[in-house]
Protein backbone atom coordinates (compact mmCIF):
# COMPACT_ATOMS: atom_id res chain seq x y z
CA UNK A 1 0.00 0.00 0.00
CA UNK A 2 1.24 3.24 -1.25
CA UNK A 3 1.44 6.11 1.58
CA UNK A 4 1.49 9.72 1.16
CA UNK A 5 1.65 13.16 2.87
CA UNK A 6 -0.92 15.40 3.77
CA UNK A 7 0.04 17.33 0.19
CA UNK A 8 -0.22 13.96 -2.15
CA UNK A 9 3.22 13.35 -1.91
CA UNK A 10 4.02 9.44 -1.74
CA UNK A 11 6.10 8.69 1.37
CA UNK A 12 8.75 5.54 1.10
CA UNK A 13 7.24 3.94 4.05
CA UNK A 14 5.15 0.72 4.28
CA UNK A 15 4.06 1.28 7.69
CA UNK A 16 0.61 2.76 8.09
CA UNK A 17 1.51 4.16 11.78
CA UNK A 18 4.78 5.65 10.56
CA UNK A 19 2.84 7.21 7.85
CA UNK A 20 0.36 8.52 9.91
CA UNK A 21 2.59 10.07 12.49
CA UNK A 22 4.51 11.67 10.25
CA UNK A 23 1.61 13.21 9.02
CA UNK A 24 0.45 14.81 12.08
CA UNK A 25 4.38 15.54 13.23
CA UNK A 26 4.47 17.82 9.74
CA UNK A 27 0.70 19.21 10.88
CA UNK A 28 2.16 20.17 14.38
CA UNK A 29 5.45 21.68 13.17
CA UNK A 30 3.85 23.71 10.49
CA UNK A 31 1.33 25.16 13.05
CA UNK A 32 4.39 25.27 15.64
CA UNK A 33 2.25 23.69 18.29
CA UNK A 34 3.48 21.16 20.72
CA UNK A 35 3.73 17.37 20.02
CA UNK A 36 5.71 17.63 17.03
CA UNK A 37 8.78 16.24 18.27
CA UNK A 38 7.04 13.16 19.78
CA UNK A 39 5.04 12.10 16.33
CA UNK A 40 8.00 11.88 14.25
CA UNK A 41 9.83 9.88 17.29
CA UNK A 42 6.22 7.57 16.59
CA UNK A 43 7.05 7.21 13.09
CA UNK A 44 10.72 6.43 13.43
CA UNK A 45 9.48 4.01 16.25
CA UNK A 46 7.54 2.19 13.62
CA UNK A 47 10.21 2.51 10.61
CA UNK A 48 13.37 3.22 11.48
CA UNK A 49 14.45 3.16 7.60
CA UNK A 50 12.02 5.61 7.44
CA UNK A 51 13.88 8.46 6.01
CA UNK A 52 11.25 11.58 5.89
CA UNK A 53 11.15 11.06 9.35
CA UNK A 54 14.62 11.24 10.62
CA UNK A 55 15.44 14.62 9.08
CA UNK A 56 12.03 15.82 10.45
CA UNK A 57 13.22 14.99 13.79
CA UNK A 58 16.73 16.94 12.91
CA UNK A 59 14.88 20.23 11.94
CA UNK A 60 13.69 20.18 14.87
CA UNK A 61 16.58 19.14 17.11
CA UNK A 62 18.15 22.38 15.42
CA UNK A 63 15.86 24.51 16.42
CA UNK A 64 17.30 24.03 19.98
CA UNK A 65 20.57 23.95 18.98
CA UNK A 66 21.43 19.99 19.50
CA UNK A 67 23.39 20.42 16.80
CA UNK A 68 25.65 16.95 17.07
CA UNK A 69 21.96 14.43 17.72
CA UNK A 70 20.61 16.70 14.45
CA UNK A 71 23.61 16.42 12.36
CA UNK A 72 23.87 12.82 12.90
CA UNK A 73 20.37 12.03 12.32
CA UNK A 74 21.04 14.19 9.48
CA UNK A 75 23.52 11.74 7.88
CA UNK A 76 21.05 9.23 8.93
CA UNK A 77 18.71 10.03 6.83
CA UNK A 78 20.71 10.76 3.72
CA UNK A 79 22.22 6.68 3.93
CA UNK A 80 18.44 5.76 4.02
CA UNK A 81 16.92 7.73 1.20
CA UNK A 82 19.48 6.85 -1.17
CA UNK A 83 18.68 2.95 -0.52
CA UNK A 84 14.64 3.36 -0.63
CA UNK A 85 13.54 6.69 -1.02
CA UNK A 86 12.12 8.71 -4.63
CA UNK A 87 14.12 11.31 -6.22
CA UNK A 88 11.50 13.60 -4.09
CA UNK A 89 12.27 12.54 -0.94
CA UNK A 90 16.35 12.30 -2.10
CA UNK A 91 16.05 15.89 -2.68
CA UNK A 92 13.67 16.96 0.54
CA UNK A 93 16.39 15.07 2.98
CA UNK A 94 19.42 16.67 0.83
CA UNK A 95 17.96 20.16 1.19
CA UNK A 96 16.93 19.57 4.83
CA UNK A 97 20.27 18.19 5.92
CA UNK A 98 21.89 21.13 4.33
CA UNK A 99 19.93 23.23 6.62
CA UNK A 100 20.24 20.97 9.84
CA UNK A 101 24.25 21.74 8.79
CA UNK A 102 23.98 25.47 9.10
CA UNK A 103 24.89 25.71 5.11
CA UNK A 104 22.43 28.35 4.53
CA UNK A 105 23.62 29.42 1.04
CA UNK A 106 23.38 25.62 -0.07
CA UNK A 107 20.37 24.89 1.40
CA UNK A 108 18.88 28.08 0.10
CA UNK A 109 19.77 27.47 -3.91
CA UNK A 110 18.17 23.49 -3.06
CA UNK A 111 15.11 24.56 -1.51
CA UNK A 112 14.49 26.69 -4.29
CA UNK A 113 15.13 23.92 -7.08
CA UNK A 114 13.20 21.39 -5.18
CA UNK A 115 10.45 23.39 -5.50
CA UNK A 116 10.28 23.86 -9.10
CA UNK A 117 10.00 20.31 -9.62
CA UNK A 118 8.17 19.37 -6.01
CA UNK A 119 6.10 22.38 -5.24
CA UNK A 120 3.84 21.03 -2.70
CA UNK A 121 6.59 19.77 -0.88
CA UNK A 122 5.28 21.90 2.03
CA UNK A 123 8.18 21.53 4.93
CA UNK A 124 11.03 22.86 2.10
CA UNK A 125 8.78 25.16 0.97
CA UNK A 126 9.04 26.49 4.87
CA UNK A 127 12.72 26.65 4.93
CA UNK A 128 12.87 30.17 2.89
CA UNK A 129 10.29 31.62 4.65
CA UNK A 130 9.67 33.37 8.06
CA UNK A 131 11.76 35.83 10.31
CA UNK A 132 14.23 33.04 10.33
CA UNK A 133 14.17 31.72 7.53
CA UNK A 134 16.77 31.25 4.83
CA UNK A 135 15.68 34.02 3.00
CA UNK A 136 16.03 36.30 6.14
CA UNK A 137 19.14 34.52 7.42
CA UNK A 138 20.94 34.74 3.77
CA UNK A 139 22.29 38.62 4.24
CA UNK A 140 20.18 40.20 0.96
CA UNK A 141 18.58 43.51 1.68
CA UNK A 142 15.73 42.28 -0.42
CA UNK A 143 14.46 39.24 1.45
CA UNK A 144 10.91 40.63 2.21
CA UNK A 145 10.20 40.92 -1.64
CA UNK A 146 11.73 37.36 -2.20
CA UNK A 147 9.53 35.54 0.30
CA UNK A 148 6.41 37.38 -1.34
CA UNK A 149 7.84 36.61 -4.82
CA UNK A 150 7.99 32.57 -4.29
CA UNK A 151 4.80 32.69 -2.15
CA UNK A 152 3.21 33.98 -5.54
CA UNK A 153 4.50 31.86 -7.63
CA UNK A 154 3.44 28.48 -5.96
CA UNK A 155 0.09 29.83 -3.88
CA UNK A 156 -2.16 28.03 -6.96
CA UNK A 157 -0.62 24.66 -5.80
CA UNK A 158 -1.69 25.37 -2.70
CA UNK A 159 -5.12 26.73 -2.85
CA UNK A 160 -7.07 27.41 0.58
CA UNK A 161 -4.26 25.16 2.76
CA UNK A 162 -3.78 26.99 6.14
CA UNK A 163 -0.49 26.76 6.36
CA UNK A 164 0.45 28.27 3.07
CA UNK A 165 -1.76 31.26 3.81
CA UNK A 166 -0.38 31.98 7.12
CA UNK A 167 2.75 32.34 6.07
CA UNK A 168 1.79 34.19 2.60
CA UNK A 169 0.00 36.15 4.93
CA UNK A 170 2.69 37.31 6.83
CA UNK A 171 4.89 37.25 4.15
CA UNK A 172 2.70 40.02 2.37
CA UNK A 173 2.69 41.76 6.06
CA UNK A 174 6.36 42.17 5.98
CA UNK A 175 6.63 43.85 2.86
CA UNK A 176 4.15 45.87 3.54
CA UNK A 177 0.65 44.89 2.02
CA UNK A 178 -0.57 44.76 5.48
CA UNK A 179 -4.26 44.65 4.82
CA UNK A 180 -4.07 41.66 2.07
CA UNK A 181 -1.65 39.99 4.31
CA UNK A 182 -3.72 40.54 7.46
CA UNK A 183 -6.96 39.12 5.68
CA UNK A 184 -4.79 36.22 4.55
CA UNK A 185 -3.88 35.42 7.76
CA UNK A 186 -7.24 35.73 9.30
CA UNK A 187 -8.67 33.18 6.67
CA UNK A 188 -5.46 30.82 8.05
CA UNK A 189 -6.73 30.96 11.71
CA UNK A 190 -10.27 30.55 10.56
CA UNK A 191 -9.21 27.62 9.03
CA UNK A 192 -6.68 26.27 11.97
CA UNK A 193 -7.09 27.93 15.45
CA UNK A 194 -4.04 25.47 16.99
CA UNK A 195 -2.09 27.66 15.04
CA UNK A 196 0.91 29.63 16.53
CA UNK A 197 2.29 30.49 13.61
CA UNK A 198 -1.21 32.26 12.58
CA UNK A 199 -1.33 33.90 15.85
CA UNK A 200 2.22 35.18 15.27
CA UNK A 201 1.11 36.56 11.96
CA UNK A 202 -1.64 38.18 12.77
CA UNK A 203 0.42 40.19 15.97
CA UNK A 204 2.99 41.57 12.81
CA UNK A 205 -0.49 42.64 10.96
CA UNK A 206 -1.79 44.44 14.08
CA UNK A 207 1.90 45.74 15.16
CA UNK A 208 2.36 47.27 11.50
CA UNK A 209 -1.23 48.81 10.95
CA UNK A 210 -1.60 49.83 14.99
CA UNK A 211 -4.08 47.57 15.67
CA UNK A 212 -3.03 47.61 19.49
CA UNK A 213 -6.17 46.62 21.61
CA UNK A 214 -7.16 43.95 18.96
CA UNK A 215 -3.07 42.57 19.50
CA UNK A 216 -3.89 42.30 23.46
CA UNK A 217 -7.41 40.74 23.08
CA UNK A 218 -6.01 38.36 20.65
CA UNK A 219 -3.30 37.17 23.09
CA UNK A 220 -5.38 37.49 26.14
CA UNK A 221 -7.79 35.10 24.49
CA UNK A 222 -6.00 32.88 22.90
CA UNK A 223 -2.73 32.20 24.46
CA UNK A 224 -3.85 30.13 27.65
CA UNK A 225 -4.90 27.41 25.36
CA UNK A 226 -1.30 26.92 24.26
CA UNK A 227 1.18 24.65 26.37
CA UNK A 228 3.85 27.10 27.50
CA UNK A 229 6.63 24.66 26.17
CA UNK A 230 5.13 25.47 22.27
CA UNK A 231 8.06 26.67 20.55
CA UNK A 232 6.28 30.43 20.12
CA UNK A 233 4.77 30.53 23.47
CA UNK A 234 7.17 33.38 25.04
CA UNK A 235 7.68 35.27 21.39
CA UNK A 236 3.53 35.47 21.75
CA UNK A 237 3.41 37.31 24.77
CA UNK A 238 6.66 39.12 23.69
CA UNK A 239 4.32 41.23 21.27
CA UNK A 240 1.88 41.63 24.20
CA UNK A 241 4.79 43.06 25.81
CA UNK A 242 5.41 45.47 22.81
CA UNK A 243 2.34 46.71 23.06
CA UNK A 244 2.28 47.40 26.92
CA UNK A 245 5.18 49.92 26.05
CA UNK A 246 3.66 51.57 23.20
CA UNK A 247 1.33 52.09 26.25
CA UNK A 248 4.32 53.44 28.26
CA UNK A 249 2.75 50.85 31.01
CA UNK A 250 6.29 49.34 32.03
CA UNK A 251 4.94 47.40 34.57
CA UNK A 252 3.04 45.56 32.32
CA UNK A 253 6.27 44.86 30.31
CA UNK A 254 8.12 43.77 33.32
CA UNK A 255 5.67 41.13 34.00
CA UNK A 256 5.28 39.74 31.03
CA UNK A 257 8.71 39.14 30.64
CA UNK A 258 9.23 37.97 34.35
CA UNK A 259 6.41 35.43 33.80
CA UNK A 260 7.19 33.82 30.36
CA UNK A 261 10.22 35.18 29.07
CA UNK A 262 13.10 35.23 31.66
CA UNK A 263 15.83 32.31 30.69
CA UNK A 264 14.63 30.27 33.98
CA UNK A 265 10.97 29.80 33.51
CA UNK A 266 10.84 29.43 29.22
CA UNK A 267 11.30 26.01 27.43
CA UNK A 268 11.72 28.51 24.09
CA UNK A 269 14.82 28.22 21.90
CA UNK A 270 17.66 29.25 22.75
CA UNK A 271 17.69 32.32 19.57
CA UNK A 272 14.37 32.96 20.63
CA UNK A 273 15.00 33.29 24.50
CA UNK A 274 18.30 35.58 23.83
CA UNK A 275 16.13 37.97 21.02
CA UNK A 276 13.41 38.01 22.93
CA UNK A 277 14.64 39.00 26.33
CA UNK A 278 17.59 41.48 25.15
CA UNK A 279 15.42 43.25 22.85
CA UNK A 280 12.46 44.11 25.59
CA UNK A 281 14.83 44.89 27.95
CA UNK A 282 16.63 47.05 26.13
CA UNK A 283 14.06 48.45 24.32
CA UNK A 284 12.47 49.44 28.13
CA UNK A 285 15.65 50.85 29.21
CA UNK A 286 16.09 52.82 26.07
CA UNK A 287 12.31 54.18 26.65
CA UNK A 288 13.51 55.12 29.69
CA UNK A 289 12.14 52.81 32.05
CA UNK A 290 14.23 51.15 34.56
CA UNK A 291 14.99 47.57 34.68
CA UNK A 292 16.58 45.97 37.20
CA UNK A 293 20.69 45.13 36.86
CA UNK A 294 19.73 41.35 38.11
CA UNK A 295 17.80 41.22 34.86
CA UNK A 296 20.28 42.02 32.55
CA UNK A 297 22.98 39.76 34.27
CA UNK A 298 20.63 37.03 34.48
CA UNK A 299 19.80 36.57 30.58
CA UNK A 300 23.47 37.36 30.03
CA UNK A 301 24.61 34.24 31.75
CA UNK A 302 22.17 31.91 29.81
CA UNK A 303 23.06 33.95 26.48
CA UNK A 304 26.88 33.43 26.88
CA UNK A 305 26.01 29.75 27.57
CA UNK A 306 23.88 29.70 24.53
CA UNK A 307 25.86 31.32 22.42
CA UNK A 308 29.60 31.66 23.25
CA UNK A 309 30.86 32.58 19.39
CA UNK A 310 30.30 34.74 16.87
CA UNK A 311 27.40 32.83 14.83
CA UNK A 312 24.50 34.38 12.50
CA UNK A 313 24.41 37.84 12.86
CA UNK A 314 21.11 38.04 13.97
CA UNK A 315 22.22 36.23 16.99
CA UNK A 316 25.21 38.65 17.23
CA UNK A 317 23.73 42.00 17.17
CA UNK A 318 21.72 40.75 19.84
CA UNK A 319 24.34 39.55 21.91
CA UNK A 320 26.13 42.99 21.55
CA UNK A 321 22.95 44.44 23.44
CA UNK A 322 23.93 42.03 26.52
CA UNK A 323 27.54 43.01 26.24
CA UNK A 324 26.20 47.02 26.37
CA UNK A 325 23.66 46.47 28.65
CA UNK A 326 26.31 44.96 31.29
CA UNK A 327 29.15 47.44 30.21
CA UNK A 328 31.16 43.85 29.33
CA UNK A 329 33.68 45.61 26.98
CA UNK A 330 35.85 42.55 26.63
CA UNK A 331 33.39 40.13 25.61
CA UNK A 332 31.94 42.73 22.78
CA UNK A 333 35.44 43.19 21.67
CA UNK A 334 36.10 39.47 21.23
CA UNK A 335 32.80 39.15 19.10
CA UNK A 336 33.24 42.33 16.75
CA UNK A 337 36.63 40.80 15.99
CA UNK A 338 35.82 37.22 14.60
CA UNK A 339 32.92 39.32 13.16
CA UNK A 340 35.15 42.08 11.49
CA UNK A 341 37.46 39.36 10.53
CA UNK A 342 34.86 37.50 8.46
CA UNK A 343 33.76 40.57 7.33
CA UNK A 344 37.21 41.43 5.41
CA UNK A 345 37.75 37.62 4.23
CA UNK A 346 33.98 38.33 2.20
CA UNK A 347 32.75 35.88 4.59
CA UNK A 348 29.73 38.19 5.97
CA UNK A 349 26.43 37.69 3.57
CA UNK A 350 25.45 40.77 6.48
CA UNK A 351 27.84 43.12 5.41
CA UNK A 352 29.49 45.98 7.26
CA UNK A 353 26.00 47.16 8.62
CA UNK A 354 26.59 44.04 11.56
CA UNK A 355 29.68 45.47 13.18
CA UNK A 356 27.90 49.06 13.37
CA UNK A 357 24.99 48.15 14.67
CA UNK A 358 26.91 46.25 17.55
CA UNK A 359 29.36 49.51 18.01
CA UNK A 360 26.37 51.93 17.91
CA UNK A 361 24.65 49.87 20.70
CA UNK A 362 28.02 50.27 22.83
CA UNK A 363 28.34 53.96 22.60
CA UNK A 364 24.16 54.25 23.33
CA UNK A 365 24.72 52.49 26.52
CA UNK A 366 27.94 54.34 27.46
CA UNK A 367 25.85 57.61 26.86
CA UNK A 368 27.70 58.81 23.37
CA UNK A 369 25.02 59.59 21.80
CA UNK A 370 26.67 61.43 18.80
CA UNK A 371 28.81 57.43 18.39
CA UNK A 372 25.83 55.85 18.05
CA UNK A 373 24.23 58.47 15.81
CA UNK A 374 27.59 58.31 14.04
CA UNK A 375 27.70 54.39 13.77
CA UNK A 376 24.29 53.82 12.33
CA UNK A 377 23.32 56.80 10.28
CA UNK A 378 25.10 55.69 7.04
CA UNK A 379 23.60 52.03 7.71
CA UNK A 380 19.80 52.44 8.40
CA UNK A 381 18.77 50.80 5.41
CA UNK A 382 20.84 47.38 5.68
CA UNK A 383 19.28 46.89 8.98
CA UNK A 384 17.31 44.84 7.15
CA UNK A 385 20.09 42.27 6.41
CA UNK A 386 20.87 40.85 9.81
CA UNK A 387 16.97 38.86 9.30
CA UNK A 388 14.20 38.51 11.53
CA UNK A 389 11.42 40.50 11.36
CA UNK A 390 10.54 44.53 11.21
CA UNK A 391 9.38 44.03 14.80
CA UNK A 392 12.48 43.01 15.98
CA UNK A 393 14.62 45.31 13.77
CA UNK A 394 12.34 48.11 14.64
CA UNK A 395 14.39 48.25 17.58
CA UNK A 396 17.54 49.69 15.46
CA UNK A 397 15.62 52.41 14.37
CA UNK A 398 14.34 53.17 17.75
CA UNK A 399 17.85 53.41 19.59
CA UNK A 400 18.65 55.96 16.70
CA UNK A 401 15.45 57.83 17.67
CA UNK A 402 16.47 57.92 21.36
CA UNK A 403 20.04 59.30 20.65
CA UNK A 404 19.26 61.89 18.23
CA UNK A 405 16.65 63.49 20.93
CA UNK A 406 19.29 63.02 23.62
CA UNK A 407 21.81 63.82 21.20
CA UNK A 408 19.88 67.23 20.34
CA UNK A 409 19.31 66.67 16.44
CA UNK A 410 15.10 67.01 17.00
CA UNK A 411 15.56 67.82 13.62
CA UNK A 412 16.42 64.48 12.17
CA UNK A 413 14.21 62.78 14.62
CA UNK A 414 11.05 64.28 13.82
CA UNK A 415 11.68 63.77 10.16
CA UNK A 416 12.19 59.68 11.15
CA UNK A 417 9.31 59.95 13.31
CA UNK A 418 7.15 62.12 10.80
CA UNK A 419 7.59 58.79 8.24
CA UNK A 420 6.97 56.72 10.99
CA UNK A 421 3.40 57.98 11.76
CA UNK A 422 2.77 57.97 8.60
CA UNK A 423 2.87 54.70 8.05
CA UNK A 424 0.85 53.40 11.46
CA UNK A 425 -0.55 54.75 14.48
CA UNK A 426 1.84 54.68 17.63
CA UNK A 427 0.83 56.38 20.66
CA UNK A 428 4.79 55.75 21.34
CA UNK A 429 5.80 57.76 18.16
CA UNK A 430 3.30 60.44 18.59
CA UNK A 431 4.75 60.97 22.65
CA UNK A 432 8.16 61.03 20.93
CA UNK A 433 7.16 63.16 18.69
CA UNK A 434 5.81 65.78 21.16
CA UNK A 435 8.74 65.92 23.05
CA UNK A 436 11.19 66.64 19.83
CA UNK A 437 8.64 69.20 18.93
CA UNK A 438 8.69 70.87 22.15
């Protein structure tokens, strides 16, 4: 009996319970809800040659950086599917395993050939897309247009499937169609409420068009049903938190992130944890809020564990807000030099933008306003290369904000925050605002 995905695609397995736990793994990792893990470890249960399976179970060892158990079920999986696997499934594991290997050029050029040939292949068809995504992670300036531009091209294979219009959705979202891409995303949850990722897409709609109370009702309502170890469960209430300090209500902020998001009570991974914490704290600090020292050195310790080298540099310019933050001169120096060295051996998809965000973030924190203003002005518009999502790198353009008022340039700071209002509502902008008027 021939077995196949939830998109038609036949699946080398003759084991109906392998089949249909991979089936629901792929379901629960495409709608980032919990269980995922635990299916695929069903289906290997039932077939270990079971190929499809394996390198599921790698993606998502990655994702929490067990990068030796992922890389070897990696390899796994590449010795089965060349014994008993389709040229489909030969090129799914190779473009997977690429991935699982941190070879995000390579695995970026084989995603996008598989999927010429195998365009309902629905978990490669992931790997480009997202706020970490290969696409975001691969350095171009141009990555919101790119995700949009393959979502186009292979949305009629995919019809009304909820998870290719969530992440259309927010795809559209993020380059700025906000009301086709909120719609989109709406339809997704309608279709799929155990849906993180739809949830998450929604919050970018709402964050870029203003909708703030809509942001908090939707989390309010819809985030107890969701085990806190789902792999979104923190980054959820992180926008909750966002909007508490478009607010100015601090408090709010604080508790959020003392609840869900400090290193000791999340299960999230470990890029998520580090992003997530650095950037609200820094981003209440910078508001001019005060958060307490213990905070700071707390996340620092589990982010130096997490990440104790130079790696992507969305990871990086994070870690550089720690290294501010705690005044730890020596460990930003040690970072900005493997970085700078890659850098001038071509080696840094990024670009030069990396080491000046991470040098602007310094001088901010050591009061030198005029450095930081100095360090970023000429690289504004490559913040876009270091990946993730507008949200996050919002925060760039905020420090800027901060140090030309403090700096005394409300000149170029109401012209940043005249474009800003014009494109949504922000009862933090228009306070801002005020202030370099008066």
């Amino acid at each position: 009996m021939s077995h196949q995905d939830r998109y038609g695609l036949t699946l080398s397995t003759t084991s109906s319970e392998a089949a249909t736990a991979y089936r629901d793994g792929i379901d629960l990792l495409l709608s980032a809800w919990t269980g995922a893990a635990e299916a695929f470890d069903r289906a290997v249960a039932a077939d270990p040659e079971f190929a499809l399976a394996q390198i599921a179970r790698a993606r998502i060892h990655t994702f929490y950086q067990q990068g030796d158990v992922a890389r070897k079920k990696a390899a796994l999986a590449r010795e089965l599917v060349a014994r008993n696997g389709t040229e489909r499934e030969r090129g799914h594991v190779e473009t997977l395993a690429l991935a699982v290997e941190g070879q995000i050029p390579a695995a970026l050029v084989a995603a996008l050939a598989h999927l010429e040939t195998a365009p309902r292949d629905a978990l490669v068809m992931s790997l480009p897309l997202g706020a970490f995504g290969l696409f975001a992670f691969s350095g171009m300036a141009g990555h919101d247009q790119a995700r949009v531009d393959l979502c186009e091209r292979h949305a009629h294979h995919y019809g009304d499937d909820w998870w290719f219009l969530t992440y259309h959705g927010w795809s559209l979202t993020e380059n700025g169609e906000l009301a086709r891409g909120r719609a989109m995303t709406e339809r997704a949850f309608g279709l799929r409420r155990a849906n993180a990722n739809a949830v998450h897409s929604l919050l970018h709609a709402m964050f870029e068009d203003g909708s703030l109370a809509d942001a908090d009702a939707l989390v309010t309502e819809w985030v107890p049903g969701y085990d806190r170890s789902g792999i979104l469960h923190g980054h959820i209430s992180w926008h909750q938190a966002l909007g508490a300090l478009e607010q100015s209500d601090a408090a709010k902020a604080l508790a959020i992130y003392a609840d869900v998001l400090k290193p000791a009570v999340t299960s999230a991974p470990p890029i998520n944890v580090i992003s997530d914490g650095a950037s609200l704290l820094w981003r209440l600090s910078a508001y001019g809020h005060d958060v307490p020292h213990e905070l700071w050195t707390e996340a620092d310790a589990f982010a130096q564990r997490a990440f104790p080298k130079s790696s992507i540099p969305f990871a990086d310019v994070h870690m550089a807000l720690f290294a501010a933050a705690t005044h730890n001169s020596a460990a930003l120096e040690q970072r900005l030099g493997v970085i700078e060295q890659r850098l001038s051996e071509g080696k840094l998809a990024a670009g030069p933008v990396v080491p000046k965000i991470c040098r602007a973030m310094n001088a901010f924190a050591d009061a030198d306003y005029q450095g930081c203003i100095r360090h970023l002005a000429p690289v504004l518009d490559d913040v876009v290369r270091i990946g993730g999502s507008h949200a996050q790198r919002e925060i760039i353009e905020d420090t800027f904000i901060v140090a030309l008022m403090r700096g005394g340039e409300l000149a170029r700071a109401r012209t940043l925050l005249d474009q800003r209002l014009h494109r949504r509502p922000s009862p933090r902008d228009a306070r801002w605002m005020a202030a370099a008027v008066g």
